[in-house]
Protein backbone atom coordinates (compact mmCIF):
# COMPACT_ATOMS: atom_id res chain seq x y z
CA UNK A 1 124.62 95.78 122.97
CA UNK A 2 125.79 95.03 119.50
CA UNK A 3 123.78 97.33 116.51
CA UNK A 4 123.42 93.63 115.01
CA UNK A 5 121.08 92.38 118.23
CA UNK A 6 118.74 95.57 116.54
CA UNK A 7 118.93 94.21 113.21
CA UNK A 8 116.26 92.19 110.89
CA UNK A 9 115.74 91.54 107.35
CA UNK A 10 113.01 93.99 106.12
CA UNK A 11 111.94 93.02 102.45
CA UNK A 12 111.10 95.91 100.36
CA UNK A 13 107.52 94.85 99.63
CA UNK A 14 106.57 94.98 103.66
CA UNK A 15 107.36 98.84 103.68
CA UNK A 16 103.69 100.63 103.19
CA UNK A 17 103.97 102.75 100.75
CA UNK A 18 100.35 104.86 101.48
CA UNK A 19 98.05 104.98 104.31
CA UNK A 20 94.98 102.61 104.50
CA UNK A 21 91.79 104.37 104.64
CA UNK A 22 90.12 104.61 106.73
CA UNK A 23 93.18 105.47 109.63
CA UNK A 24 91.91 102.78 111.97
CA UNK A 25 91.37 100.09 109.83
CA UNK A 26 95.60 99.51 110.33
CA UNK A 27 95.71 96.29 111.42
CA UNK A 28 97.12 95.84 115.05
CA UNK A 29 99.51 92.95 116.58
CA UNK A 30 98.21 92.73 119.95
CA UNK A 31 101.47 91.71 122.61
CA UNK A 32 99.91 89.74 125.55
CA UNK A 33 103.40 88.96 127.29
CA UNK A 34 105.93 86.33 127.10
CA UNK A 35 104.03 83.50 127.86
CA UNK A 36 100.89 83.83 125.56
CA UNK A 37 100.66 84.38 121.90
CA UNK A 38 99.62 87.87 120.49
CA UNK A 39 96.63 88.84 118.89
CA UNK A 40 95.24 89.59 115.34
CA UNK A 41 93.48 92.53 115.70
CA UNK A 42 92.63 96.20 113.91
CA UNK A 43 93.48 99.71 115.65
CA UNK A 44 89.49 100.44 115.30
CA UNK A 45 89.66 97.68 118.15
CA UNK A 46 92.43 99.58 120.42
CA UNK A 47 89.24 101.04 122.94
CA UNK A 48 88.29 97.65 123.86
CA UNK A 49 91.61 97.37 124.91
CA UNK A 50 91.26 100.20 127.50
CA UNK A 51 89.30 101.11 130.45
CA UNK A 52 88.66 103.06 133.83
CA UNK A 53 92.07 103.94 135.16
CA UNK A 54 93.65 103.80 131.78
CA UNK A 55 95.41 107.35 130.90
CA UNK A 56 96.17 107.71 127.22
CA UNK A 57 98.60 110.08 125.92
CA UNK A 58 99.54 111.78 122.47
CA UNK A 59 101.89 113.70 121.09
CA UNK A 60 99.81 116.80 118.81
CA UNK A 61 102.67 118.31 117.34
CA UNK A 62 102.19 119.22 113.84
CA UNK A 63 104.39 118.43 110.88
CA UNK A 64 105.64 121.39 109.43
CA UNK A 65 106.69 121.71 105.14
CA UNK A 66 109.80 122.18 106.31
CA UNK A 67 112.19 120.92 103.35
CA UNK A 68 112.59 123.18 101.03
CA UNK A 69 113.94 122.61 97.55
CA UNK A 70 116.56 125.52 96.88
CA UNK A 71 119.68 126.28 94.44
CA UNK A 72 122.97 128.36 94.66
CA UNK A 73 123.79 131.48 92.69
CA UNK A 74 125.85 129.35 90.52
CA UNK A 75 122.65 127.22 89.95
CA UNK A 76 123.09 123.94 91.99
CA UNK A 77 120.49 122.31 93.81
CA UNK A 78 120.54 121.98 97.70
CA UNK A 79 117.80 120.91 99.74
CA UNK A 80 117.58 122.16 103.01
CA UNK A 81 115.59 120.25 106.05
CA UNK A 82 114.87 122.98 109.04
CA UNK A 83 114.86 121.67 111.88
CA UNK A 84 114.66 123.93 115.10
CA UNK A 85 114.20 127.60 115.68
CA UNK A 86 117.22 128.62 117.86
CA UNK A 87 116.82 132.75 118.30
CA UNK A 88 117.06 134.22 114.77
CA UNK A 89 118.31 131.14 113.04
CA UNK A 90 117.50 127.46 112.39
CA UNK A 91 119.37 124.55 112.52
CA UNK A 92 119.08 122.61 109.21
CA UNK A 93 120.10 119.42 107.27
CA UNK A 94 121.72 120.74 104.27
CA UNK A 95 122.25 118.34 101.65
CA UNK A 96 125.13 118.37 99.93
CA UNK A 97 126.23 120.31 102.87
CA UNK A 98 130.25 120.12 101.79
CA UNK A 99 129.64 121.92 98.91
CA UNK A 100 127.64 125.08 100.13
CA UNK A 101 130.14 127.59 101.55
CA UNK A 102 128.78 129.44 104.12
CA UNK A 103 127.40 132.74 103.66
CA UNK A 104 125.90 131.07 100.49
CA UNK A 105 122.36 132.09 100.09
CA UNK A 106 119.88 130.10 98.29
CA UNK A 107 116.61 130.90 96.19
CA UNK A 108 114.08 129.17 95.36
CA UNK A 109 114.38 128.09 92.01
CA UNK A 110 113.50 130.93 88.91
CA UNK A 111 109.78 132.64 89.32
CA UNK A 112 109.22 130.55 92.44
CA UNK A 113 109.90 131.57 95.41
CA UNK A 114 109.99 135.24 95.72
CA UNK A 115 110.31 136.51 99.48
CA UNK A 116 111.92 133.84 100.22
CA UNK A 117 116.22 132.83 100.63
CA UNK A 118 117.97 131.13 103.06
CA UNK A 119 122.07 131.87 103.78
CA UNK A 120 123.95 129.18 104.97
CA UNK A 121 125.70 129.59 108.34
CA UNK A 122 128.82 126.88 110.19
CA UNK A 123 129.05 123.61 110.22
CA UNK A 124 127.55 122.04 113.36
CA UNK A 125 128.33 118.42 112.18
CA UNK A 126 126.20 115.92 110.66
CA UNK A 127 125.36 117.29 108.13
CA UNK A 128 123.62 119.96 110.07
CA UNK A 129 124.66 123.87 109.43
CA UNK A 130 123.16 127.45 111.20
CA UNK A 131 120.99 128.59 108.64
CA UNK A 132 119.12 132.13 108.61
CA UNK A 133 115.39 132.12 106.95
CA UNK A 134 114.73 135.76 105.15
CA UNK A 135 110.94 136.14 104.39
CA UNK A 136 108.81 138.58 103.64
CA UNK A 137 105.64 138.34 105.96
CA UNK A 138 104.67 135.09 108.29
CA UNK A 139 107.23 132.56 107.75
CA UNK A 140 105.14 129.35 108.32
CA UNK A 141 103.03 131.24 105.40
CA UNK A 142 106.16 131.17 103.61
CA UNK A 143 106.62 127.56 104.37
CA UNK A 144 103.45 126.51 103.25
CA UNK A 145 103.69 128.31 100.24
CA UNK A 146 107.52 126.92 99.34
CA UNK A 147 108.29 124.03 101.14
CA UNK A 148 107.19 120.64 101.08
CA UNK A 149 106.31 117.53 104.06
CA UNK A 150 109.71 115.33 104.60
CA UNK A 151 108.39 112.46 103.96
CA UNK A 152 110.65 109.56 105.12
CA UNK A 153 113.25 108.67 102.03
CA UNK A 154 111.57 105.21 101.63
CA UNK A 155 108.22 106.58 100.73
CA UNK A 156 108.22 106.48 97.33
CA UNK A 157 104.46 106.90 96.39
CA UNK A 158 102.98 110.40 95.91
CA UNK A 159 100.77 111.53 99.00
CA UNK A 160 97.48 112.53 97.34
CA UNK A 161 96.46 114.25 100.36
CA UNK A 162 98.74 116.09 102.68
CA UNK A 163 97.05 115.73 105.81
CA UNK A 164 96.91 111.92 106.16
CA UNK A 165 101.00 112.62 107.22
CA UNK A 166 99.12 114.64 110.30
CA UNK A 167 97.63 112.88 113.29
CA UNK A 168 94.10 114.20 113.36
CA UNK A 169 95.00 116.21 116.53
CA UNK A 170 97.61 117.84 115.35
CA UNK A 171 98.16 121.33 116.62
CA UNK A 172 101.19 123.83 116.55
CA UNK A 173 103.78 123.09 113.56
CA UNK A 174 107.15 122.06 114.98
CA UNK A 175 108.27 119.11 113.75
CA UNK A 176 110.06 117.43 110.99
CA UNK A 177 108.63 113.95 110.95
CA UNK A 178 104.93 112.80 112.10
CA UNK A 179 104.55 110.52 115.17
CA UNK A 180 103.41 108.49 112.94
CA UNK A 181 101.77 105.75 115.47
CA UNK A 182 98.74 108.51 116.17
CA UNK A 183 98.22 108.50 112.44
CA UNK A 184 96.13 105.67 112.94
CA UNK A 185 93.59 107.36 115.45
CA UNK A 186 90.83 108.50 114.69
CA UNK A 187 88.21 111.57 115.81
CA UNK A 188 85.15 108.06 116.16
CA UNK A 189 87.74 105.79 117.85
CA UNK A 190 89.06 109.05 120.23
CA UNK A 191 85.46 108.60 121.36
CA UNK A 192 84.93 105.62 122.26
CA UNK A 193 88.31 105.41 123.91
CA UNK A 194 86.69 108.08 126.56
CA UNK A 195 83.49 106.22 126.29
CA UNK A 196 85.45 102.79 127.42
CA UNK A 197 86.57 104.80 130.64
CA UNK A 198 90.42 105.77 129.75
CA UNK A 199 91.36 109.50 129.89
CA UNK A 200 92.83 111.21 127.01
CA UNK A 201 95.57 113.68 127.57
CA UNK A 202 98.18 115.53 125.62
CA UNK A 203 102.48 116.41 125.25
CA UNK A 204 104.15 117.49 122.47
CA UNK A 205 107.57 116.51 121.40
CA UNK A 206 109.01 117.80 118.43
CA UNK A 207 110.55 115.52 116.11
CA UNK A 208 113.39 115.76 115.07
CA UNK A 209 117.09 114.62 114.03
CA UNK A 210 116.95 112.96 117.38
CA UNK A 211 113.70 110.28 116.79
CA UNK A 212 115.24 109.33 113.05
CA UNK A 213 119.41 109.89 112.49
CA UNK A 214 120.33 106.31 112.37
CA UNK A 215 122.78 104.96 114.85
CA UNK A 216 126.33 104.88 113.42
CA UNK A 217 128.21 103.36 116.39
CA UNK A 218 128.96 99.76 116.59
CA UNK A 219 128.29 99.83 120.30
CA UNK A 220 124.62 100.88 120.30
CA UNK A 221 125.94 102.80 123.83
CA UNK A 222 127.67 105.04 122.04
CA UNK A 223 125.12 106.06 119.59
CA UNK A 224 124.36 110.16 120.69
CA UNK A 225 121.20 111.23 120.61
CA UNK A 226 120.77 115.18 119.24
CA UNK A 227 118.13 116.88 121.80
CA UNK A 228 114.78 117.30 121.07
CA UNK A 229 111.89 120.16 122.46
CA UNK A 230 109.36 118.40 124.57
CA UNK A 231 106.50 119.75 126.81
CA UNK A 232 104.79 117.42 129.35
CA UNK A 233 101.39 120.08 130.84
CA UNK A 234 100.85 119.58 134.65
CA UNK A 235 97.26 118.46 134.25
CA UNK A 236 99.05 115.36 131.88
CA UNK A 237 101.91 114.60 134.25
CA UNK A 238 99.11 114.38 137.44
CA UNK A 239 97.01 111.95 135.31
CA UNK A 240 99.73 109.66 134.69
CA UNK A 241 101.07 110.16 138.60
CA UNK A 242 97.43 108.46 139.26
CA UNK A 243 96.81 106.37 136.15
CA UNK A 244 96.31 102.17 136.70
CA UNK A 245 98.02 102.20 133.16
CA UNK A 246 99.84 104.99 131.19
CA UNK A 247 99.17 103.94 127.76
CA UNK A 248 101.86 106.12 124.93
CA UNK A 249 100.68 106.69 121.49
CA UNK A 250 104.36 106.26 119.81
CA UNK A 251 107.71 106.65 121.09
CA UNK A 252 108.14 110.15 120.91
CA UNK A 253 105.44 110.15 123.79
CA UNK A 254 107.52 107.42 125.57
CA UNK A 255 110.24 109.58 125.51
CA UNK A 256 108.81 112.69 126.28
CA UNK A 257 107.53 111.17 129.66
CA UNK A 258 110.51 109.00 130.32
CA UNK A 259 112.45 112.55 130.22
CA UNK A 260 110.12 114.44 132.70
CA UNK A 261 110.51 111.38 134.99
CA UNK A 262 114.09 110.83 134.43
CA UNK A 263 115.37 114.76 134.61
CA UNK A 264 112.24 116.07 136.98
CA UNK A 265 111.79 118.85 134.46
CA UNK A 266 108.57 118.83 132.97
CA UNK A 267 109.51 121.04 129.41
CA UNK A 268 112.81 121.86 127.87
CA UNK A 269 115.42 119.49 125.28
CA UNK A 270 116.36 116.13 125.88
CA UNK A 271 119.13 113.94 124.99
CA UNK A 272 117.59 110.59 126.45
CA UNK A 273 118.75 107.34 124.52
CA UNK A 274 116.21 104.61 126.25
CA UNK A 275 117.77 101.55 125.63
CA UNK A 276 118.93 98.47 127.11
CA UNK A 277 118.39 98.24 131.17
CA UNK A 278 116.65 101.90 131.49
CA UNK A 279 114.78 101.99 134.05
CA UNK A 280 111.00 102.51 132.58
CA UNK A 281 108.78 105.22 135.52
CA UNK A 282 106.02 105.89 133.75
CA UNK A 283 104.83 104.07 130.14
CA UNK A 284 103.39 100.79 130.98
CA UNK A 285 101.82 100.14 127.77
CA UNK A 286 103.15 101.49 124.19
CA UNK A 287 101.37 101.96 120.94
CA UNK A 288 103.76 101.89 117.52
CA UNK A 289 104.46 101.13 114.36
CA UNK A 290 107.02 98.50 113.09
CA UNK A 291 110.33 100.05 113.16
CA UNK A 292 113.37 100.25 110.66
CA UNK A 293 116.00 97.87 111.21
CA UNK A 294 119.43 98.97 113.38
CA UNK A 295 117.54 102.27 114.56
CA UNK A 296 117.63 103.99 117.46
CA UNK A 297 113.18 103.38 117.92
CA UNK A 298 114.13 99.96 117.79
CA UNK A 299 116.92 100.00 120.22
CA UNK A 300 113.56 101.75 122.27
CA UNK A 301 111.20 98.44 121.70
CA UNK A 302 113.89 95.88 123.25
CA UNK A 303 114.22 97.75 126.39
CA UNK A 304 110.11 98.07 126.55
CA UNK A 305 109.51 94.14 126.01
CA UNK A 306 113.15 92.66 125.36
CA UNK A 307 114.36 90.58 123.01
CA UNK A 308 110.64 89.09 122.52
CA UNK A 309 110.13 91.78 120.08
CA UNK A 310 111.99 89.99 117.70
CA UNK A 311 109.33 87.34 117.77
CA UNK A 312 106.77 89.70 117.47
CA UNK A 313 108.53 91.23 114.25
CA UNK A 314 108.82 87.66 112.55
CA UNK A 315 105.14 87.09 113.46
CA UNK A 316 103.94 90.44 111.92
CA UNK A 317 106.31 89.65 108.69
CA UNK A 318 104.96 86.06 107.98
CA UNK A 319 101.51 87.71 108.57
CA UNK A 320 101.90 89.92 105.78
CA UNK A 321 101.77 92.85 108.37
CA UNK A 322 102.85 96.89 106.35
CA UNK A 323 106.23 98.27 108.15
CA UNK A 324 107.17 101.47 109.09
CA UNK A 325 105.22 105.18 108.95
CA UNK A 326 102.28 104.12 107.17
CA UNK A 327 102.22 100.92 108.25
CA UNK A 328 100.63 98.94 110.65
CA UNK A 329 100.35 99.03 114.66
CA UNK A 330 101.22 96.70 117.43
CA UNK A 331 100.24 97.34 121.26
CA UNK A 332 103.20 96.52 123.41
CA UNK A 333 103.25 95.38 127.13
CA UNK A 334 106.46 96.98 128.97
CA UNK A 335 108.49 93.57 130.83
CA UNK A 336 111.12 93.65 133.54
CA UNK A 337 114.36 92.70 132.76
């Protein structure tokens, strides 16, 4: 597959810039196959959607303020995006990372950030270097009192309120980005789901460089995927073993249950790129957002429904649909190929 059969023209004014209030009141581009037009409809209408047999699964990681904004000894900025606890260090996006030597250690800027440096480590490629967080006390205290949310670059609108980048579930801080479809759910519409008959279960999969480093490669093949953490509980891998339907809540759910299937390890790091022909075991149905052009998420949506998600995509733009994290919804149907 050529990166150009991923590729669509995504005007500026289509990218949601802020969150509609309330969450469910998203609007929500209902697929209904191949061979019948989708739906207009609102993700406040996503339980009658659902019913007796219908497992429903999200991912409650939490977002954590992971970039922090640091400079040098010599008084240069660098921003540095944590990513993942390995042992004693981190790996983190270090920006610019060519001109940070390692064994640099950087401060918070003047009368801001005492108990609180991070020294620079190797190269790992990428962009992406070792780091080692000093602190004094609990370091997600630290975090929360010195870093900020990475929001996505093309949010450009101040966030008045911090938690509308957190699904309302969220639970233990470990990732870098929000899955942002389950920012759209609500405690009220979490009810009536139940109420309708579907069970509600949970995985976590922590987002990372893997869900949003855009693909490089001309081949999208070739495009590597860095590993992400992912847990899949027993009690949510036996409900979707005897589900009717296995309905995801994003893609990071999709892939978190495509890797259990796929390696027959319920926790640990994958590497899975689903694209093209793979060979979908357990997501039948798959709630997102509308994804940025030429990205790997995307690459994800044409092997769920194939190349009918262009379709979909011109539909949504004409209809004035919002794009990307706080943007509107559509509920896919997986095809066959």
């Amino acid at each position: 597959m050529d990166l150009d059969d991923v590729d669509y023209d995504l005007p500026p004014e289509h990218i949601a810039q802020t969150p509609v209030e309330p969450r469910d009141a998203a609007r929500l581009l209902v697929d209904r196959g191949p061979s019948n037009p989708p739906e207009h409809r609102h993700v406040s209408d996503l339980a009658d959607e659902l019913g007796p047999g219908d497992v429903v699964v999200v991912n409650d990681t939490r977002v954590m303020p992971a970039r922090l904004e640091l400079v040098k000894p010599t008084g240069g900025s660098v921003e540095v995006l944590l990513l993942e606890p390995v042992d004693r260090r981190w790996k983190a996006l270090v920006r610019p990372s060519r001109k940070v030597s390692p064994g640099t250690v950087l401060r918070p800027a003047a009368g801001a950030g005492a108990g609180l440096s991070v020294e620079v480590g190797e190269d790992l490629g990428d962009g992406v270097r070792w780091v080692t967080v000093h602190h004094d006390g609990d370091l997600r205290q630290a975090l929360a009192r010195h870093g900020q949310l990475p929001l996505p670059p093309y949010i450009h609108a101040t966030l008045a309120d911090p938690e509308r980048y957190q699904t309302v579930y969220a639970n233990r801080p470990d990732s870098v980005a929000a899955p942002t479809a389950g920012l759209h759910l609500t405690p009220q519409l979490l009810d009536r789901i139940e109420a309708a008959g579907a069970e509600l279960h949970r995985i976590e999969l922590a987002v990372g460089i893997g869900t949003f480093r855009p693909i490089t490669a001309e081949r999208v093949e070739d495009h590597h995927m860095h590993a992400e953490r992912y847990l899949v509980p027993d009690r949510t891998w036996l409900a979707c073993q005897g589900a009717r339907r296995v309905i995801a809540v994003g893609t990071t759910v999709a892939r978190a249950l495509e890797s259990a299937a796929a390696s027959g390890a319920r926790s640990g790091h994958t590497e899975l790129f689903i694209h093209g022909d793979h060979p979908w075991q357990v997501v039948d149905v798959l709630l997102t957002n509308f994804h940025i052009p030429r990205s790997s998420l995307l690459v994800m949506i044409d092997s769920f429904v194939g190349p009918r998600w262009r379709a979909l995509y011109e539909i949504a733009l004409a209809s004035d649909y919002r794009f990307l994290s706080f943007g509107d919804a559509m509920l896919l149907q997986r095809s066959g190929r």
